[in-house]
PDB file of N, CA and C in Angstrom:
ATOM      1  N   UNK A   1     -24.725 -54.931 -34.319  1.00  0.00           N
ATOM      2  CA  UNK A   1     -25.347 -54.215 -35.395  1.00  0.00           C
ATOM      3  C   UNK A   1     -25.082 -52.707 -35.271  1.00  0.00           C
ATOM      4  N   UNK A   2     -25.033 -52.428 -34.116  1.00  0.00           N
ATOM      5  CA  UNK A   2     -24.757 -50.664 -33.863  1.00  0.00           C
ATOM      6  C   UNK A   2     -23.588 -50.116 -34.559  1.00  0.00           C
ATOM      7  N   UNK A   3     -22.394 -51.670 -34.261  1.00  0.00           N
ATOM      8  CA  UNK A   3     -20.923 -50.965 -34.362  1.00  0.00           C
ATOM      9  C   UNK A   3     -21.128 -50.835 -35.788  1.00  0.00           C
ATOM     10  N   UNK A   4     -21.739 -51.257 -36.728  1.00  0.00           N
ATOM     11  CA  UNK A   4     -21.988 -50.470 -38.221  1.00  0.00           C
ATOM     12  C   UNK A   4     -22.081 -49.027 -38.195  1.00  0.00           C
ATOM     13  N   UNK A   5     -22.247 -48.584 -37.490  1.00  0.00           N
ATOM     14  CA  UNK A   5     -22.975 -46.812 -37.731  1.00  0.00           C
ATOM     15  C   UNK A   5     -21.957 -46.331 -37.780  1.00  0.00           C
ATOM     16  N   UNK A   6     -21.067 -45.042 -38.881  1.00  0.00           N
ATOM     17  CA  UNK A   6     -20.379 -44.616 -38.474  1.00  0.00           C
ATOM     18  C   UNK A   6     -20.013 -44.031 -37.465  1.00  0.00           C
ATOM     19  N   UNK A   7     -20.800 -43.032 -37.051  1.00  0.00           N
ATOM     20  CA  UNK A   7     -20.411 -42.403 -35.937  1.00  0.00           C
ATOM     21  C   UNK A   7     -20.616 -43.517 -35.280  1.00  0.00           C
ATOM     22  N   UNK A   8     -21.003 -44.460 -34.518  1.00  0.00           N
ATOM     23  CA  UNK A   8     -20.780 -45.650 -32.901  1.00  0.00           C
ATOM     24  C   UNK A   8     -19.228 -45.718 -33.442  1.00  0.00           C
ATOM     25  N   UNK A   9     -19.174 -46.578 -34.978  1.00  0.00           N
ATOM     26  CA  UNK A   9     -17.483 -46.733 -34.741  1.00  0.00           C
ATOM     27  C   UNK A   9     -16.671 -46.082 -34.684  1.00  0.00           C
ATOM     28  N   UNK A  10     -15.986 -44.455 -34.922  1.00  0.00           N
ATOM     29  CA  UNK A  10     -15.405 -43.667 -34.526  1.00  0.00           C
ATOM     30  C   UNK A  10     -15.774 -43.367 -33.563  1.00  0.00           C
ATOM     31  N   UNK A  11     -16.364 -43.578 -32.547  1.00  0.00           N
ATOM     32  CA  UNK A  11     -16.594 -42.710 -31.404  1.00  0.00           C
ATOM     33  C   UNK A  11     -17.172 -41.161 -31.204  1.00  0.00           C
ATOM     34  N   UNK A  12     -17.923 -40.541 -32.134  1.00  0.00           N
ATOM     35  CA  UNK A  12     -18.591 -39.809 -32.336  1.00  0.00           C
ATOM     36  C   UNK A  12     -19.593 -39.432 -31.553  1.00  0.00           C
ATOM     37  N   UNK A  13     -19.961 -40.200 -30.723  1.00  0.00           N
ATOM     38  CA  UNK A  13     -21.543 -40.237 -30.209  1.00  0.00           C
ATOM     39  C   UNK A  13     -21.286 -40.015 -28.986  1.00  0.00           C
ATOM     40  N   UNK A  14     -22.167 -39.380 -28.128  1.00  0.00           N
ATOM     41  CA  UNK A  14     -21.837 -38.826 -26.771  1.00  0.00           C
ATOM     42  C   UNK A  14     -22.997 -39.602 -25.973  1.00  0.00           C
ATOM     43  N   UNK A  15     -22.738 -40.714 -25.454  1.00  0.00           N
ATOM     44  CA  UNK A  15     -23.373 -41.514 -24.666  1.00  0.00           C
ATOM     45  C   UNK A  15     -23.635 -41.007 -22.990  1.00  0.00           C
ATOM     46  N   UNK A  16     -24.085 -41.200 -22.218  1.00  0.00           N
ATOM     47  CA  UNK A  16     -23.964 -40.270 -21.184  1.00  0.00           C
ATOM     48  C   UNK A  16     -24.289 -41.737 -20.111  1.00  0.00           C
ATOM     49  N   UNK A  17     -23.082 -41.867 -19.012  1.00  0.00           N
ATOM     50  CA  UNK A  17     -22.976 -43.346 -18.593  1.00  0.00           C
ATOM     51  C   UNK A  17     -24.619 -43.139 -17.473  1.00  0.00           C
ATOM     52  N   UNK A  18     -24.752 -44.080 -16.819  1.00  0.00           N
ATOM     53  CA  UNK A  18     -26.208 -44.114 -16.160  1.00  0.00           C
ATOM     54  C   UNK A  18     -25.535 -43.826 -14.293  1.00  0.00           C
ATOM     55  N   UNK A  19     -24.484 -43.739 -14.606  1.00  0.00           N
ATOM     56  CA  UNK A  19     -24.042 -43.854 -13.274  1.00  0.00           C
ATOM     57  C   UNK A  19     -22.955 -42.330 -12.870  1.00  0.00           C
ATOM     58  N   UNK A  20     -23.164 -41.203 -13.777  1.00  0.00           N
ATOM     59  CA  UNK A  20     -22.888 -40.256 -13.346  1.00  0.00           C
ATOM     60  C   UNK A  20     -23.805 -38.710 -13.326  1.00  0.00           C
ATOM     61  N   UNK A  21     -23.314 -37.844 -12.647  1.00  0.00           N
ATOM     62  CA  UNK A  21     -24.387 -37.059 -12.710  1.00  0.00           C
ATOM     63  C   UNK A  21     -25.028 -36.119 -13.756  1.00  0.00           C
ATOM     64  N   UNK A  22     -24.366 -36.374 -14.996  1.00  0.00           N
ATOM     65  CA  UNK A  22     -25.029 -36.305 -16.146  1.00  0.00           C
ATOM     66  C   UNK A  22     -26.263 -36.760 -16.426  1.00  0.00           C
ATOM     67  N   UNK A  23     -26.390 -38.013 -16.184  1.00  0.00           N
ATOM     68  CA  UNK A  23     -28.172 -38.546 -16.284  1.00  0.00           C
ATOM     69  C   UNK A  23     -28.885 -37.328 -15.780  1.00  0.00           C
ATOM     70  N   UNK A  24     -29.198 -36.315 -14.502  1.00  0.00           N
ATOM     71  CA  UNK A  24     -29.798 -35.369 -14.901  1.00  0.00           C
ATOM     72  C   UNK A  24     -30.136 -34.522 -15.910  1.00  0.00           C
ATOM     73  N   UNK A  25     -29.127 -34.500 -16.475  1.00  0.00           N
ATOM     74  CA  UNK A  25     -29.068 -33.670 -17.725  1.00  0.00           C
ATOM     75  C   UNK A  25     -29.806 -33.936 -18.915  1.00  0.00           C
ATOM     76  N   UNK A  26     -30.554 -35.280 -18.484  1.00  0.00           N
ATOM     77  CA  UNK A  26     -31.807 -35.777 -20.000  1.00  0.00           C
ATOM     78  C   UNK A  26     -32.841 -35.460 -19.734  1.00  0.00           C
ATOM     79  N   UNK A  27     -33.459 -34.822 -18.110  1.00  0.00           N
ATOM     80  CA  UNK A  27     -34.850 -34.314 -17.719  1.00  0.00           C
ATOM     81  C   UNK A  27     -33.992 -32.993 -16.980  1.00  0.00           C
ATOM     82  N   UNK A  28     -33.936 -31.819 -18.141  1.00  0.00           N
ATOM     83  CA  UNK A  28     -33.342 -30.910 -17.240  1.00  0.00           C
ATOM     84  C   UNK A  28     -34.094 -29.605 -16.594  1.00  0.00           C
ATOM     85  N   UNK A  29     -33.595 -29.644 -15.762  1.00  0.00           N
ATOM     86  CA  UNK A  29     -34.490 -28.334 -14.689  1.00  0.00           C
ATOM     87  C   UNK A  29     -33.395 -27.701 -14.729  1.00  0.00           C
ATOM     88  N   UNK A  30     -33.732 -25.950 -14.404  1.00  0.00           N
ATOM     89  CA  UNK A  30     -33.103 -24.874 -13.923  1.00  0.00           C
ATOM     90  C   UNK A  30     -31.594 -25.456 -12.972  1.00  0.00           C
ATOM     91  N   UNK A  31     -31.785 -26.118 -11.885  1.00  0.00           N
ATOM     92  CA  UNK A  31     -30.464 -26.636 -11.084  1.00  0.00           C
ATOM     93  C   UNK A  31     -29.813 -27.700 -11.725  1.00  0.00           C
ATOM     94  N   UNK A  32     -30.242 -28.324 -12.391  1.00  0.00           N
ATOM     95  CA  UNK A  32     -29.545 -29.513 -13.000  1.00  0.00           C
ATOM     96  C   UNK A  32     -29.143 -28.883 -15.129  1.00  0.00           C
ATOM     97  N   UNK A  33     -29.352 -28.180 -15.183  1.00  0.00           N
ATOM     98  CA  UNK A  33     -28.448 -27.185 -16.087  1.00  0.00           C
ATOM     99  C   UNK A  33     -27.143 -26.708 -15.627  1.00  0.00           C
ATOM    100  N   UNK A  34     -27.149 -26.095 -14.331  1.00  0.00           N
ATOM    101  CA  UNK A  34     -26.165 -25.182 -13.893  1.00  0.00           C
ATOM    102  C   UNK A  34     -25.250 -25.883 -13.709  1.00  0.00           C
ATOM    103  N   UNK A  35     -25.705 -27.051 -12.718  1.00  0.00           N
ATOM    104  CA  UNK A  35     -24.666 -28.350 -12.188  1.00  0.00           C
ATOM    105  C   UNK A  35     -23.913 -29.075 -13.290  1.00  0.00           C
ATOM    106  N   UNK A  36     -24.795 -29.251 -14.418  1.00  0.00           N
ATOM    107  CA  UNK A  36     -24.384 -30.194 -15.280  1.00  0.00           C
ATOM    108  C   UNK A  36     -23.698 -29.889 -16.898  1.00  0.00           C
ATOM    109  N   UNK A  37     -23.933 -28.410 -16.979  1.00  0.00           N
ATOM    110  CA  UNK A  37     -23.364 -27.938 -18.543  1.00  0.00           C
ATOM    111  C   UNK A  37     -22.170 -27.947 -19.091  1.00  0.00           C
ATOM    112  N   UNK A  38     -20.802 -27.880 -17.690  1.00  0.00           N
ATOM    113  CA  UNK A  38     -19.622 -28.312 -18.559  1.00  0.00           C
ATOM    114  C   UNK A  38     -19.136 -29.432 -18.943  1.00  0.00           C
ATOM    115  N   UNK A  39     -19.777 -30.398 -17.887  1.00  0.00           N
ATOM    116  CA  UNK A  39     -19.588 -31.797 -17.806  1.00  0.00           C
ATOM    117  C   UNK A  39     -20.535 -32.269 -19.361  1.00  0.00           C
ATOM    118  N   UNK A  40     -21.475 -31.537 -19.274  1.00  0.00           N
ATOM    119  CA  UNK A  40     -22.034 -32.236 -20.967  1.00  0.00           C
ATOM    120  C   UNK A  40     -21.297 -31.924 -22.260  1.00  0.00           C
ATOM    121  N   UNK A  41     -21.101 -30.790 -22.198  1.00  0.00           N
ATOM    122  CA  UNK A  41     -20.097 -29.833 -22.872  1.00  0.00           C
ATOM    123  C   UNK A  41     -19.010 -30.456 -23.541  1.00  0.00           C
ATOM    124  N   UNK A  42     -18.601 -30.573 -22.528  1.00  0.00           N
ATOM    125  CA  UNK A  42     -17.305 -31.452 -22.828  1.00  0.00           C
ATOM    126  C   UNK A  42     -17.118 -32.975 -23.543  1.00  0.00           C
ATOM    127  N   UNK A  43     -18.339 -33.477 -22.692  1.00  0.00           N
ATOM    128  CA  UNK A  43     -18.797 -34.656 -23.685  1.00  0.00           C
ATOM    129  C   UNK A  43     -19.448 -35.192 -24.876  1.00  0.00           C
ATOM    130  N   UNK A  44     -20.096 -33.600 -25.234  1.00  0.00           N
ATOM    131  CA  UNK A  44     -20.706 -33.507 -26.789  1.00  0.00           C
ATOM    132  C   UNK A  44     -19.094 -33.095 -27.438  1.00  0.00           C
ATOM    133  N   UNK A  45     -18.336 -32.022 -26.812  1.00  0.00           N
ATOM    134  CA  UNK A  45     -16.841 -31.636 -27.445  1.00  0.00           C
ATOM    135  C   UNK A  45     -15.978 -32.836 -27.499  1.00  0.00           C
ATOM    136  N   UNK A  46     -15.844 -33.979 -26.685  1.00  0.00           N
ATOM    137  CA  UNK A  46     -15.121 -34.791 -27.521  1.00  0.00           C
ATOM    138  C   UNK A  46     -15.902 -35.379 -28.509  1.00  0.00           C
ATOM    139  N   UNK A  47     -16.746 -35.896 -28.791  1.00  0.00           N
ATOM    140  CA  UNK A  47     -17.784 -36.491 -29.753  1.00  0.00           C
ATOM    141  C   UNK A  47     -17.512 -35.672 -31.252  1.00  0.00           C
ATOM    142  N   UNK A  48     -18.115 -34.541 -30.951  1.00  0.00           N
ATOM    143  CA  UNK A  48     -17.822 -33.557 -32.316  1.00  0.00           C
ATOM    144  C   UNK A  48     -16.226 -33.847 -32.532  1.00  0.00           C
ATOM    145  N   UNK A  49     -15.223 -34.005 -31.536  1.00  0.00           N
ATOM    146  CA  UNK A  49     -13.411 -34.014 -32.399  1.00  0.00           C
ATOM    147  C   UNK A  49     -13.316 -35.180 -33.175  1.00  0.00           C
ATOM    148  N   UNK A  50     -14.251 -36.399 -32.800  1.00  0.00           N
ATOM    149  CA  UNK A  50     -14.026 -37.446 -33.923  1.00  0.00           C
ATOM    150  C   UNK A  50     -14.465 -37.293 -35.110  1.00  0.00           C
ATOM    151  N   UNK A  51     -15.790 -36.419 -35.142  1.00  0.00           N
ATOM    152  CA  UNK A  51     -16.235 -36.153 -36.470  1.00  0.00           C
ATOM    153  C   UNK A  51     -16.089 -36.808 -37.742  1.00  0.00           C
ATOM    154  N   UNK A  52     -14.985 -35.936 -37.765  1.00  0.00           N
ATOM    155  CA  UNK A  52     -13.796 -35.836 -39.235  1.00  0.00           C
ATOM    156  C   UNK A  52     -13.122 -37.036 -39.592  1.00  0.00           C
ATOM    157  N   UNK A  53     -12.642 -38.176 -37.980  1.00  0.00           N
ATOM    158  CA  UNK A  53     -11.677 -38.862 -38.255  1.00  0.00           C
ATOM    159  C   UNK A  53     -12.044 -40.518 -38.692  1.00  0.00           C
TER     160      UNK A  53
END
């Protein structure tokens, strides 16, 4: 039922796996900002390049 949504089916959506150190990044504190902002970054930035497609 999900794969209906546009964004799930382009790949749009920035899922964040449970097994890297991103999961900090959903209860974030001061150290787990610093550690974790390019690595999210990057994973909201590919999300936003499907956007369009």
């Amino acid at each position: 039922m999900l794969s209906k949504i546009p964004a799930i089916k382009r790949g749009s959506v920035a899922f964040i796996a449970s097994d890297t150190p991103l999961v900090a990044a959903g209860t974030p504190t001061p150290l787990s900002i610093e550690y974790t902002i390019d690595d999210y970054l990057k994973l909201l930035g590919k999300a936003a390049d499907k956007v369009d497609e």
